[in-house]
Protein backbone atom coordinates (compact mmCIF):
# COMPACT_ATOMS: atom_id res chain seq x y z
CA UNK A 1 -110.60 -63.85 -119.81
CA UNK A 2 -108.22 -66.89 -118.70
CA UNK A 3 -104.54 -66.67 -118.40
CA UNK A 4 -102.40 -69.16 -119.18
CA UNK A 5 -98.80 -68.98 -117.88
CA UNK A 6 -96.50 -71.68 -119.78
CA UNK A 7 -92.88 -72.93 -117.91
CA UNK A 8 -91.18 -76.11 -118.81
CA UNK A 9 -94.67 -77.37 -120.36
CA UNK A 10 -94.50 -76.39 -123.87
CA UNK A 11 -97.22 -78.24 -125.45
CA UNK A 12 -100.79 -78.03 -126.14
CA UNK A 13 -102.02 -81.43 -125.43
CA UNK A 14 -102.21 -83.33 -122.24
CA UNK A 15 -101.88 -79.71 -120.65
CA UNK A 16 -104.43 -79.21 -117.76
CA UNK A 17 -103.73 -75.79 -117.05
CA UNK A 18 -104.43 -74.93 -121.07
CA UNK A 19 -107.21 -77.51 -120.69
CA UNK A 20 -108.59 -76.27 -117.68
CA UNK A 21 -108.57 -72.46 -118.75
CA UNK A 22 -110.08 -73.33 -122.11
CA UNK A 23 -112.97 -75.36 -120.42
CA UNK A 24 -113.14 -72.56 -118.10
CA UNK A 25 -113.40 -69.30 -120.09
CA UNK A 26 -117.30 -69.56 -121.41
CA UNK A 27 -116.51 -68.12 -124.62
CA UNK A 28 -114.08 -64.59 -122.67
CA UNK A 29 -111.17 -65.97 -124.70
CA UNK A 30 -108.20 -67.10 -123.49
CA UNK A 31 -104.43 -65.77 -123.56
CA UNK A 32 -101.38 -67.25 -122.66
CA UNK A 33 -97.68 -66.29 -121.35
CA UNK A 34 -94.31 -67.16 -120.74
CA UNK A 35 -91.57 -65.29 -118.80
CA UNK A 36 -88.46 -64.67 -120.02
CA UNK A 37 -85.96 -64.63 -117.25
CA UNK A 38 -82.57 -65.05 -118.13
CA UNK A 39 -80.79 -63.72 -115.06
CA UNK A 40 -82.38 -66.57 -112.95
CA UNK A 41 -81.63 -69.21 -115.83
CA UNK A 42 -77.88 -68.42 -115.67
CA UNK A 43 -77.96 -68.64 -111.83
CA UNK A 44 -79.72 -72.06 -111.88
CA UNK A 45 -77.27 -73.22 -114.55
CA UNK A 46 -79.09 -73.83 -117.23
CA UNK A 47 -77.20 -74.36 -120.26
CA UNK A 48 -77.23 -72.05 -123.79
CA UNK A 49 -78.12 -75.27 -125.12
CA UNK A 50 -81.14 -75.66 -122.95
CA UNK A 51 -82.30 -72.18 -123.31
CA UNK A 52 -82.05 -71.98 -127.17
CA UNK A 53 -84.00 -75.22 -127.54
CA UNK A 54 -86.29 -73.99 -125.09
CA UNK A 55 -87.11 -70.69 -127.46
CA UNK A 56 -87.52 -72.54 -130.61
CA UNK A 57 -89.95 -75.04 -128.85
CA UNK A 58 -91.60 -72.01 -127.82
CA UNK A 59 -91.74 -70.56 -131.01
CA UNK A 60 -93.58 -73.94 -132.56
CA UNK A 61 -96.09 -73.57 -129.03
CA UNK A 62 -97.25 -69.93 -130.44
CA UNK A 63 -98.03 -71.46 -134.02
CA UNK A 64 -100.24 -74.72 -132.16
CA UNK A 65 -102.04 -72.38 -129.79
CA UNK A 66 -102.79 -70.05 -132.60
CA UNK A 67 -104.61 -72.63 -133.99
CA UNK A 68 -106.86 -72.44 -131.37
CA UNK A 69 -107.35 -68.86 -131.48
CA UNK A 70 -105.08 -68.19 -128.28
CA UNK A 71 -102.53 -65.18 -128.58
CA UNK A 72 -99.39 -65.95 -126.62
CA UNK A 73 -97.87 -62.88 -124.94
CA UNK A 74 -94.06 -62.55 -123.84
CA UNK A 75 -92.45 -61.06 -120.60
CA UNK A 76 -88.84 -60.55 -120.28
CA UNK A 77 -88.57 -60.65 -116.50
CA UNK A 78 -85.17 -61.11 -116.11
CA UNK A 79 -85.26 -62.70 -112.30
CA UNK A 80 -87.83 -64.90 -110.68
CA UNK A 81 -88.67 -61.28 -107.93
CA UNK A 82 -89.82 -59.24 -111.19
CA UNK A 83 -92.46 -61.93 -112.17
CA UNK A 84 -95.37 -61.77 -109.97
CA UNK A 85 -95.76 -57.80 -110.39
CA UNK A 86 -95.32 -58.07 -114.38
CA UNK A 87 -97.64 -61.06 -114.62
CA UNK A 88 -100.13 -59.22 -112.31
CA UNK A 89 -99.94 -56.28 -114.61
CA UNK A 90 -100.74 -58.12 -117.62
CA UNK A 91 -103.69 -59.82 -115.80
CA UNK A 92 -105.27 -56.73 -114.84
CA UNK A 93 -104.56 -54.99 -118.67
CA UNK A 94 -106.02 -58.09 -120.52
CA UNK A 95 -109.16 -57.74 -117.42
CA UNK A 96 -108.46 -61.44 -116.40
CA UNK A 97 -110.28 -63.50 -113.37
CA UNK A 98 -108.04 -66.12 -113.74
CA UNK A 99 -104.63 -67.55 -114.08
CA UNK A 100 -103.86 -71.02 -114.89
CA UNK A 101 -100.91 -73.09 -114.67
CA UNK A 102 -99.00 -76.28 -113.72
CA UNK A 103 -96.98 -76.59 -110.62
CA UNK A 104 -92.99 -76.95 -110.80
CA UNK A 105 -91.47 -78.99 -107.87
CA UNK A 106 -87.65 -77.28 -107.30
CA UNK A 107 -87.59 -75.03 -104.40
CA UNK A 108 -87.26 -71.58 -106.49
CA UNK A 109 -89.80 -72.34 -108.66
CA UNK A 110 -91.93 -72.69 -105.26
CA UNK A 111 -90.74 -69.91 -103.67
CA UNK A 112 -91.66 -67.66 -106.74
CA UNK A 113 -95.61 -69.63 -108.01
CA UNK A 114 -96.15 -68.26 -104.06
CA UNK A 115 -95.24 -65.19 -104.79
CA UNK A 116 -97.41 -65.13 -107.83
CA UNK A 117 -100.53 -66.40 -106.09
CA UNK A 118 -100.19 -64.08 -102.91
CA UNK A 119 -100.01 -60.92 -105.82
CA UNK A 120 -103.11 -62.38 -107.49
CA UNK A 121 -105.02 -63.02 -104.74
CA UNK A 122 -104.25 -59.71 -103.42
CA UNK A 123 -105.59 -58.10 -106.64
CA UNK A 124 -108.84 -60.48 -106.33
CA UNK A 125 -108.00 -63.02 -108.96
CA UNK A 126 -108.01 -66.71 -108.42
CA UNK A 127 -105.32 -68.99 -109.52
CA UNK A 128 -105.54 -72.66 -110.36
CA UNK A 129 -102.52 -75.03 -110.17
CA UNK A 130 -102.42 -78.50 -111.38
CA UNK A 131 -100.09 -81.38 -112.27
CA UNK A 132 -98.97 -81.51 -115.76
CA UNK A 133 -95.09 -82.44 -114.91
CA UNK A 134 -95.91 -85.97 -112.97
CA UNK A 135 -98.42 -88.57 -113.31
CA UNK A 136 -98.51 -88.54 -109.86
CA UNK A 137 -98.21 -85.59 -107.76
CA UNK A 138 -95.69 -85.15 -104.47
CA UNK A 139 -97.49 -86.29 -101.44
CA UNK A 140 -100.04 -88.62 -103.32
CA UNK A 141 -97.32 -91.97 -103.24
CA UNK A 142 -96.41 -92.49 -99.76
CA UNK A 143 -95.17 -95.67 -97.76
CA UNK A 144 -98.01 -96.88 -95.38
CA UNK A 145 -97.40 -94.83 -92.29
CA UNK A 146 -98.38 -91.72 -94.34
CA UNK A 147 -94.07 -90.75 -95.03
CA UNK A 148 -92.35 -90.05 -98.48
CA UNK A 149 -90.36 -92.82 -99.65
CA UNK A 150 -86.85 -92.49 -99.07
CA UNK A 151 -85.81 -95.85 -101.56
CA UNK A 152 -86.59 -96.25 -104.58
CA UNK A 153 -87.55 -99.88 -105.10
CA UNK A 154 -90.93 -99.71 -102.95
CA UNK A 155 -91.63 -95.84 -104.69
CA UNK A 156 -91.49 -97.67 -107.88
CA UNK A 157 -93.81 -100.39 -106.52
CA UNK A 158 -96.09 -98.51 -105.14
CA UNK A 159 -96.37 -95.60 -108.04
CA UNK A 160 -97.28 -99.10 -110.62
CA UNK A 161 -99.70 -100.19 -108.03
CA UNK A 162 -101.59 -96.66 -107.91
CA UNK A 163 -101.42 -96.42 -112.02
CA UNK A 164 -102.73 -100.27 -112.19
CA UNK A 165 -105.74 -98.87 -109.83
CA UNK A 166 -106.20 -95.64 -111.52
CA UNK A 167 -105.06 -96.14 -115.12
CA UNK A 168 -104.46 -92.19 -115.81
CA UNK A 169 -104.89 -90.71 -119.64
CA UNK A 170 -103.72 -88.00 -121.33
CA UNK A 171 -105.83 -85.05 -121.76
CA UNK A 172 -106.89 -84.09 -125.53
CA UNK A 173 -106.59 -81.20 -127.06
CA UNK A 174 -108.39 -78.33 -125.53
CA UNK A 175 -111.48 -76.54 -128.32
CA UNK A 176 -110.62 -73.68 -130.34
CA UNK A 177 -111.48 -70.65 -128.28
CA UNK A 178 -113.68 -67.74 -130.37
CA UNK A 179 -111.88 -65.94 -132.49
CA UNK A 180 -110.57 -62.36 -130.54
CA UNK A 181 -110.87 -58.66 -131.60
CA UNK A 182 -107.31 -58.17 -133.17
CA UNK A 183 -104.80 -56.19 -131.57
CA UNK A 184 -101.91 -54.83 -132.92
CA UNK A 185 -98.89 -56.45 -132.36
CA UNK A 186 -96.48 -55.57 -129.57
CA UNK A 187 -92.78 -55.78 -130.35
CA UNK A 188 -92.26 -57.18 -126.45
CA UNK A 189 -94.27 -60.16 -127.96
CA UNK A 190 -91.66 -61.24 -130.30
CA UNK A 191 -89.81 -64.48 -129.37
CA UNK A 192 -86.57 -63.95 -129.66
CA UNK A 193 -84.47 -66.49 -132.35
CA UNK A 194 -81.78 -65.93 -129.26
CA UNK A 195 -80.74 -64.49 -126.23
CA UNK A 196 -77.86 -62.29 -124.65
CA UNK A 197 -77.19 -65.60 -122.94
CA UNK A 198 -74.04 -67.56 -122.25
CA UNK A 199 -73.75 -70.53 -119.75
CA UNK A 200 -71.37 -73.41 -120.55
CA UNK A 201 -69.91 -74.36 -124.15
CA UNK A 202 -72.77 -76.03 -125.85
CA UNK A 203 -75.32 -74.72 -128.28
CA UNK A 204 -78.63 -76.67 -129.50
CA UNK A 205 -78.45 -78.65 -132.86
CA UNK A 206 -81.46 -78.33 -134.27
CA UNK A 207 -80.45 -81.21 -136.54
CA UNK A 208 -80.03 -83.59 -133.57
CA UNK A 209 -83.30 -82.29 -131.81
CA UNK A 210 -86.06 -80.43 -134.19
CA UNK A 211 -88.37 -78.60 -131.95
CA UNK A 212 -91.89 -78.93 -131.71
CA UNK A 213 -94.59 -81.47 -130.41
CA UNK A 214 -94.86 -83.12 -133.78
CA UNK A 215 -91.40 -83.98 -133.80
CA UNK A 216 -91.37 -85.40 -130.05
CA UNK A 217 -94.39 -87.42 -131.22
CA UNK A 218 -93.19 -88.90 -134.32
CA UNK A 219 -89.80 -90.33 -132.29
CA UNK A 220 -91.93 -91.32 -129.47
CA UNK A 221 -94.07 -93.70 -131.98
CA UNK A 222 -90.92 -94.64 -133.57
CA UNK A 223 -89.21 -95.82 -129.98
CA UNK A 224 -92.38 -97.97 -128.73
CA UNK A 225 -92.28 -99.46 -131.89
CA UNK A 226 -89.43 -100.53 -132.85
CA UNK A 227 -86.89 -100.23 -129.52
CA UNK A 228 -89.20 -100.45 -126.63
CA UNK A 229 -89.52 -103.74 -126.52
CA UNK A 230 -85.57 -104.39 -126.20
CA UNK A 231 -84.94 -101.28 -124.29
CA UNK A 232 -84.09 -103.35 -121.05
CA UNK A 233 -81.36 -104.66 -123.13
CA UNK A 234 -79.92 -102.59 -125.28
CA UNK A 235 -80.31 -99.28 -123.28
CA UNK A 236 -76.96 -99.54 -122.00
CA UNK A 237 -75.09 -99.80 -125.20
CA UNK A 238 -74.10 -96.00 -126.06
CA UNK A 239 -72.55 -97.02 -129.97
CA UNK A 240 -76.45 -98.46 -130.23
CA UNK A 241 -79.36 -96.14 -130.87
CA UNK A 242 -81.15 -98.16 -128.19
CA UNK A 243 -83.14 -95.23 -125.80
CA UNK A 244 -85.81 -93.28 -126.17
CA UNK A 245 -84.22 -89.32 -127.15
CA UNK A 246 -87.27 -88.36 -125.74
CA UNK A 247 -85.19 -86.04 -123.34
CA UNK A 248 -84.81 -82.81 -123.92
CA UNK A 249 -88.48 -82.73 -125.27
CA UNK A 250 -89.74 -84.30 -121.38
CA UNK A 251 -87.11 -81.24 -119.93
CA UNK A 252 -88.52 -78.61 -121.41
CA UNK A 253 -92.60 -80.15 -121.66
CA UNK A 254 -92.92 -80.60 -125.23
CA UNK A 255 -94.05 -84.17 -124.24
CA UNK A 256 -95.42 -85.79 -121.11
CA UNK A 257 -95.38 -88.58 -118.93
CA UNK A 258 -98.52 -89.70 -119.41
CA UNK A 259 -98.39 -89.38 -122.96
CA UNK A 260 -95.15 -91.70 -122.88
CA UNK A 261 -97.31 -94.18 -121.10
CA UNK A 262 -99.75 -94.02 -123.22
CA UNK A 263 -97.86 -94.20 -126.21
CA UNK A 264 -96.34 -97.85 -124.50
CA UNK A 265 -99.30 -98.82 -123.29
CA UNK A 266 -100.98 -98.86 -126.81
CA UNK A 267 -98.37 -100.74 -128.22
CA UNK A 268 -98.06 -103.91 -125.57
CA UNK A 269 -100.09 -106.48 -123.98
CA UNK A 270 -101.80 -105.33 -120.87
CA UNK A 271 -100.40 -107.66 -118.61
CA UNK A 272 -96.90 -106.63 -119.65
CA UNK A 273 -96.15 -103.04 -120.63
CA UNK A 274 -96.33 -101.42 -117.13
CA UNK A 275 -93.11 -103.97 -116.30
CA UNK A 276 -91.29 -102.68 -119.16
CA UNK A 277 -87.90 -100.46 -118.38
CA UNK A 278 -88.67 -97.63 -120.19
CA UNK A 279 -91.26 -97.29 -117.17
CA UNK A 280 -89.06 -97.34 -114.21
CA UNK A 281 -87.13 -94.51 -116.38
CA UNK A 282 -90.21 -92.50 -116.11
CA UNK A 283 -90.77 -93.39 -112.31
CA UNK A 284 -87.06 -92.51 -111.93
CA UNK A 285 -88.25 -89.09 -112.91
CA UNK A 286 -91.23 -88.51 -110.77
CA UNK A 287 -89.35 -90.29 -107.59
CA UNK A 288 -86.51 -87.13 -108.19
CA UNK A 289 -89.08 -84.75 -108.27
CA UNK A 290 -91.09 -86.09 -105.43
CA UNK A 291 -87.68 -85.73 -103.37
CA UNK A 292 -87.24 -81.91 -104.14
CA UNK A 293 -90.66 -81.50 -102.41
CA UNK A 294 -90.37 -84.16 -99.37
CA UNK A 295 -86.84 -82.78 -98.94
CA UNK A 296 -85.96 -79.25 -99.78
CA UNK A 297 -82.81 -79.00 -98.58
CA UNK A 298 -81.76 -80.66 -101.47
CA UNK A 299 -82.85 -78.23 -103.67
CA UNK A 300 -79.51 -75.97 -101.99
CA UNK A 301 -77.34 -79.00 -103.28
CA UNK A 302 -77.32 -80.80 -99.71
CA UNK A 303 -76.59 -84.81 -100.59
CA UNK A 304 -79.72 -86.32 -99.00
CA UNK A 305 -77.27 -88.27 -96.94
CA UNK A 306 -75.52 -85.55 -95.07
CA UNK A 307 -73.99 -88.07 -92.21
CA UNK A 308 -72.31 -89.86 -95.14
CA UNK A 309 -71.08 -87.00 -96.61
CA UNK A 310 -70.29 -85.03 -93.43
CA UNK A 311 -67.33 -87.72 -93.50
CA UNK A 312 -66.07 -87.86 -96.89
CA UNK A 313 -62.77 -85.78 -97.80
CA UNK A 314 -63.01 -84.21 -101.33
CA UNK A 315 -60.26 -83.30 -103.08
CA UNK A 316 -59.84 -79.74 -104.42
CA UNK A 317 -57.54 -80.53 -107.18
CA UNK A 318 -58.60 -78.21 -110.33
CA UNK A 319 -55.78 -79.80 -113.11
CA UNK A 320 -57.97 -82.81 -112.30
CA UNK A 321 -61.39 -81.67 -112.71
CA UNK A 322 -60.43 -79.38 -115.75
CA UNK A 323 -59.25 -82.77 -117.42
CA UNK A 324 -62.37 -84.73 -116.74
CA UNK A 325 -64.56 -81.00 -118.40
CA UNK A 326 -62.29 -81.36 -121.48
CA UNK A 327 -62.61 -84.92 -122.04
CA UNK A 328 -58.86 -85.23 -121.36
CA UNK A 329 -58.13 -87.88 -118.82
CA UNK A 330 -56.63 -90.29 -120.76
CA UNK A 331 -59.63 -93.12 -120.22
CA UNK A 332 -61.26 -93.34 -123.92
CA UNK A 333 -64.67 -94.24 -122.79
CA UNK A 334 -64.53 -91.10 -120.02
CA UNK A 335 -63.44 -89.16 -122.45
CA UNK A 336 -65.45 -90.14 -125.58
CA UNK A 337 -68.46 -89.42 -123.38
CA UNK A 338 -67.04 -85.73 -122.33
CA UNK A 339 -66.19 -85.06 -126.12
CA UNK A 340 -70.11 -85.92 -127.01
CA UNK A 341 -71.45 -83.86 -124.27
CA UNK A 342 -69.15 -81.03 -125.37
CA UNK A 343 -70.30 -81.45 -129.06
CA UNK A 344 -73.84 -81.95 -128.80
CA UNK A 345 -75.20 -81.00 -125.55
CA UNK A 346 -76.32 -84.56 -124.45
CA UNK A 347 -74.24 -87.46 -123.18
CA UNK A 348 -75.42 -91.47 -123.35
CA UNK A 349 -77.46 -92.15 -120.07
CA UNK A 350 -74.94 -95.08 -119.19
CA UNK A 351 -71.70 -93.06 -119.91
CA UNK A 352 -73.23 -90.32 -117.93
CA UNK A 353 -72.73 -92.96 -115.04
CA UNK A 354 -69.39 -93.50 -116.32
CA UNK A 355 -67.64 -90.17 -115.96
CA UNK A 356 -70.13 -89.69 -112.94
CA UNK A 357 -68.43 -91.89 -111.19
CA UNK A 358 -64.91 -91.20 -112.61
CA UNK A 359 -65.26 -87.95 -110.84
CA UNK A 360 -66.98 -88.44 -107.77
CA UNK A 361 -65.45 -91.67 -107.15
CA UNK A 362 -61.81 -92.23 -108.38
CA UNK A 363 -60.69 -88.20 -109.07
CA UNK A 364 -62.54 -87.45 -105.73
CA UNK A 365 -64.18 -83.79 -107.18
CA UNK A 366 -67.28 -82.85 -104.99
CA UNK A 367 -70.19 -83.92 -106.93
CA UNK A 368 -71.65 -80.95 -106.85
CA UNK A 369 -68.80 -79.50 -109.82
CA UNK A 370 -70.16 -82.72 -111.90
CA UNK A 371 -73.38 -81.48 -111.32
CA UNK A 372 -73.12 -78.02 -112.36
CA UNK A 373 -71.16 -78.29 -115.22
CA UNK A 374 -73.60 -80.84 -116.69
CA UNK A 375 -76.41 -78.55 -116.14
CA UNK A 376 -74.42 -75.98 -117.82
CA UNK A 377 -73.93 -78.20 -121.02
CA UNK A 378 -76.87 -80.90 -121.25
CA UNK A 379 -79.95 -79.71 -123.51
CA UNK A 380 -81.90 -82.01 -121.76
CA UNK A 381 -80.73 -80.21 -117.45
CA UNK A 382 -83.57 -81.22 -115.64
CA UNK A 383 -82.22 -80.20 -111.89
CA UNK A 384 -84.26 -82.53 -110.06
CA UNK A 385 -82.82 -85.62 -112.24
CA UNK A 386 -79.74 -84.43 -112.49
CA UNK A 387 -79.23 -83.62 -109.42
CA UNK A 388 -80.37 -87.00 -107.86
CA UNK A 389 -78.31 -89.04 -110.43
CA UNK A 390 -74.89 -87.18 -109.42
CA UNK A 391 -76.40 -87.85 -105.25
CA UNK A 392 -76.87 -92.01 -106.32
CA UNK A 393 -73.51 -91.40 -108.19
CA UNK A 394 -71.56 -89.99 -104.86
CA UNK A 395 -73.14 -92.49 -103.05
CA UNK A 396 -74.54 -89.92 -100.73
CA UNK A 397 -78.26 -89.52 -102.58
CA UNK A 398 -81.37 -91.54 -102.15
CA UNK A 399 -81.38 -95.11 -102.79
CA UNK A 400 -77.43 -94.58 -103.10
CA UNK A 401 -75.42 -96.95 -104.82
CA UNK A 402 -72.94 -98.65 -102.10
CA UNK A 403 -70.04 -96.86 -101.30
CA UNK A 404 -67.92 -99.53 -102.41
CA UNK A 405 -69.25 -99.98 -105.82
CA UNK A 406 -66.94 -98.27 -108.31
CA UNK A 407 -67.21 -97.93 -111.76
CA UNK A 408 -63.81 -99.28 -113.32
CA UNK A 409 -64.02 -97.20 -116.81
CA UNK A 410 -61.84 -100.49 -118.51
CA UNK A 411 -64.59 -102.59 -117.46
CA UNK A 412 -67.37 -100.65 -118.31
CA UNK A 413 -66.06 -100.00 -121.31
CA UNK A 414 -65.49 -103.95 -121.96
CA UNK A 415 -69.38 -105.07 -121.13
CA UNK A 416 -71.08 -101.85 -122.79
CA UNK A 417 -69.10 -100.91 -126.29
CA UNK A 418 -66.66 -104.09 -126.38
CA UNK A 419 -65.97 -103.07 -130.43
CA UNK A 420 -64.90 -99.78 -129.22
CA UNK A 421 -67.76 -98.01 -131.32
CA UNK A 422 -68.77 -95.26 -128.72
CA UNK A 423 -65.07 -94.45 -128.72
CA UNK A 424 -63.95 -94.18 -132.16
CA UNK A 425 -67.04 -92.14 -132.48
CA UNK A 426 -65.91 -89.31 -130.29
CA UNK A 427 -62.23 -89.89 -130.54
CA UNK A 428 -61.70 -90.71 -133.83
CA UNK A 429 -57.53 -90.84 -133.53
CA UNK A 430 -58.33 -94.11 -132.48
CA UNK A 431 -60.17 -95.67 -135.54
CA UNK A 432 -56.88 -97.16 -136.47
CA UNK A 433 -57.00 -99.33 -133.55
CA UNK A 434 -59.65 -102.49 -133.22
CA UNK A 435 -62.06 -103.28 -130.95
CA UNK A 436 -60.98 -103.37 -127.53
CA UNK A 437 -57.84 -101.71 -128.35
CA UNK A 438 -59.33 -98.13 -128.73
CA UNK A 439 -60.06 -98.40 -124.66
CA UNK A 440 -56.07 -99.48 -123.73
CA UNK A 441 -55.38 -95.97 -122.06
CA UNK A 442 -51.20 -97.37 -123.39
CA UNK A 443 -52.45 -97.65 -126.77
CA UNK A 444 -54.55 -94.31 -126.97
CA UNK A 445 -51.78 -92.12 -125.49
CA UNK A 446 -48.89 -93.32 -128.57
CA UNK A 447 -51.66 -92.04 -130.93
CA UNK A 448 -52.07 -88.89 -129.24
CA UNK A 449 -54.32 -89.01 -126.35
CA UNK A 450 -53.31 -88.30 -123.26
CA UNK A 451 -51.52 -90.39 -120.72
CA UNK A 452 -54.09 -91.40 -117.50
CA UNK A 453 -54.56 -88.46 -114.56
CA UNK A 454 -54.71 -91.37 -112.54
CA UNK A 455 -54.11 -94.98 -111.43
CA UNK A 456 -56.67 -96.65 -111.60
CA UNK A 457 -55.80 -99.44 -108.63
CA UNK A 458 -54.31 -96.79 -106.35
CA UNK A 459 -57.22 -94.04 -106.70
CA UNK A 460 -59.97 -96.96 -106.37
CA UNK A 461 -58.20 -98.14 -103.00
CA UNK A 462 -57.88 -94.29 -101.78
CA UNK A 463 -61.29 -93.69 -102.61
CA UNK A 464 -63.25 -96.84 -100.52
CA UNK A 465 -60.55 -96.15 -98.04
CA UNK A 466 -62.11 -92.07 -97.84
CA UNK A 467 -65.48 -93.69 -97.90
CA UNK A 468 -65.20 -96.45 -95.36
CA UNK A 469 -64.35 -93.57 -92.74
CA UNK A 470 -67.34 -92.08 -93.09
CA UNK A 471 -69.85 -95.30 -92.88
């Protein structure tokens, strides 16, 4: 019998643990799990959202590996120390010699598939890791003195340089296992339709993101055919339906990388598709998670640039952060993107830079609140991603954006939703005004929003004033 312990990998294709264990078994059947453990989801910050789009993903994972004949069994750990006795326990009732499953690259999730292996091993069973978040794994892309790459540019150069050479598929669908002796159903197995679980003050839509494989599919096909091929240019445009939405189903493994690639691939010329954006998204990705390993410190929220930050004076002002949270500081475009996250538990990838850098930049808040409180509200927290993003947004991350580049939110909001779209959208007192006039913080405020926490000229000039001491 073959184990098969699912994580943030929720699908049954392109899977190489499920694909591996299925190969494997020789007709002993095989069995999956997934731990439920809702004390260490709440102190990592992951978001209600998150967690209840997680479950009903789950759920549509049980119906596609019944399919194939593969019960999936539930454990409700709690904490990340409870799982490698309870999974143990499991192995030895169900008389496994095996346990399958893909790696996970943030420093708890290490800590604990350690744990797991040393119980296993103790108990005589063998367990087999593999790759299934990355298309390359951490340690296989490395500049040419043998070192992780510590810029992006040449990562990205040399990760399309290994996939030109090695041109990496998805795995299929693993056979239909035999048929097992049926056993009565335990009510641990259930999957719950929710939890006794409460971080942040977003909830999944499941009208904005259906769960299930067959969903993620269907809008992958859609976006390679019909957006992909403008996605360099229209990307940054939050009133325009211009990216991918493939988020939250990549976060939680309902979809992969390679089966994005794939997916592009199919659709383009050969000699162009590997150049498109949508890829360096994707590299983006792997190049986060290929930090966590390199660099583990930042998996305790150090800024990968601690000399830079070492020097850098944040303000603890809360009246200042609880306005940016609320989507109250009086800068429509800040606060349109604030009112979406709040509302649907995902914020435009460009705005996210936006009120990124509103924060860490011009209010001065450690980046590390930003952080948190989008992990707490985004259906789509990935830590690794998000974590590096707020880092490049600080300026004090990996391939950092220069401390003197500063987003001004009126000019932002002039070159990326110049009809004031976005912004009626999300604020929709200001419908009456037109086009640019819905981002004139003057104009907004004598319809009801509120007046600007800030000056802009003054808080910019503070700000590269704080950062220039510390270059």
């Amino acid at each position: 019998m073959k184990l098969v312990w699912f994580r943030n990998d929720l699908r049954c294709r392109d899977n190489p643990a499920l694909f591996n264990a299925c190969r494997r078994a020789d007709g002993g059947g095989v069995v999956a799990v997934v731990t439920l453990c809702t004390q260490q989801w709440s102190s990592h910050d992951e978001s209600t959202a998150r967690v209840e789009f997680w479950l009903a993903c789950l759920r549509s994972l049980q119906t596609e590996l019944a399919e194939l004949n593969i019960p999936l069994r539930v454990i409700d750990a709690g904490s990340f120390d409870h799982v490698p006795e309870q999974l143990c326990s499991l192995a030895r009732e169900l008389q496994c010699d095996g346990l399958f499953l893909n790696q996970e690259y943030c420093l708890n999730e290490v800590i604990r598939d350690k744990q797991v292996v040393e119980r296993f091993h103790a108990e005589g069973i063998e367990v087999f890791g593999f790759h299934g978040d990355v298309v390359f794994a951490p340690g296989t892309i490395m500049n040419g003195q043998g070192h992780p790459f510590r810029v992006f540019t040449p990562f990205s150069n040399a990760w399309r340089r290994e996939f030109a050479s090695q041109h990496p598929q998805p795995l299929p669908l693993p056979e239909a296992q035999p048929r097992m002796p049926l056993q009565p159903q335990r009510d641990g197995d259930q999957i719950p339709n929710s939890l006794a679980y409460a971080v942040g003050n977003t909830h999944w839509s499941q009208e904005l993101w259906p769960s299930g494989t067959e969903v993620a599919h269907q809008r992958l096909q859609q976006f390679v055919a019909d957006k992909a091929v403008d996605y360099g240019g229209q990307r940054d445009f939050p009133a325009h339906e211009g990216t991918s939405s493939l988020s939250p189903y990549l976060s939680c493994g309902v979809i992969s990388a390679r089966q994005c690639l794939a997916a592009l691939q199919a659709e383009f010329a050969p000699d162009s598709w590997l150049d498109n954006q949508w890829v360096t998204e994707i590299i983006w990705r792997e190049f986060y998670r290929h930090l966590m390993v390199h660099f583990p410190e930042m998996n305790r929220w150090q800024p990968f640039k601690p000399d830079v930050e070492s020097r850098i004076h944040w303000l603890q002002d809360e009246s200042l952060f609880d306005a940016w949270s609320r989507g109250e500081t009086g800068y429509p475009i800040v606060d349109a993107g604030m009112k979406q996250l709040l509302a649907t538990g995902w914020m435009h990838n460009r705005v996210r830079m936006i009120v990124a850098s509103f924060l860490t930049k011009l209010l001065r808040q450690d980046w590390r609140h930003g952080a948190r409180f989008f992990m707490q509200n985004l259906v789509d927290g990935d830590f690794a991603s998000n974590l590096g993003g707020w880092q490049w947004s600080a300026s004090v991350g990996a391939d950092a954006a220069p401390y003197f580049r500063i987003f001004s939110p009126m000019r932002q909001a002039e070159r990326f939703d110049p009809q004031g779209e976005y912004v009626a959208q999300w604020l929709p007192e200001l419908r009456v005004l037109n086009g640019l006039q819905r981002h004139d913080p003057e104009r907004a405020a004598s319809l009801g929003r509120p007046l600007p926490i800030i000056d802009y000229s003054r808080a910019r000039a503070e700000s590269l004033a704080s950062y220039q001491r510390a270059t």
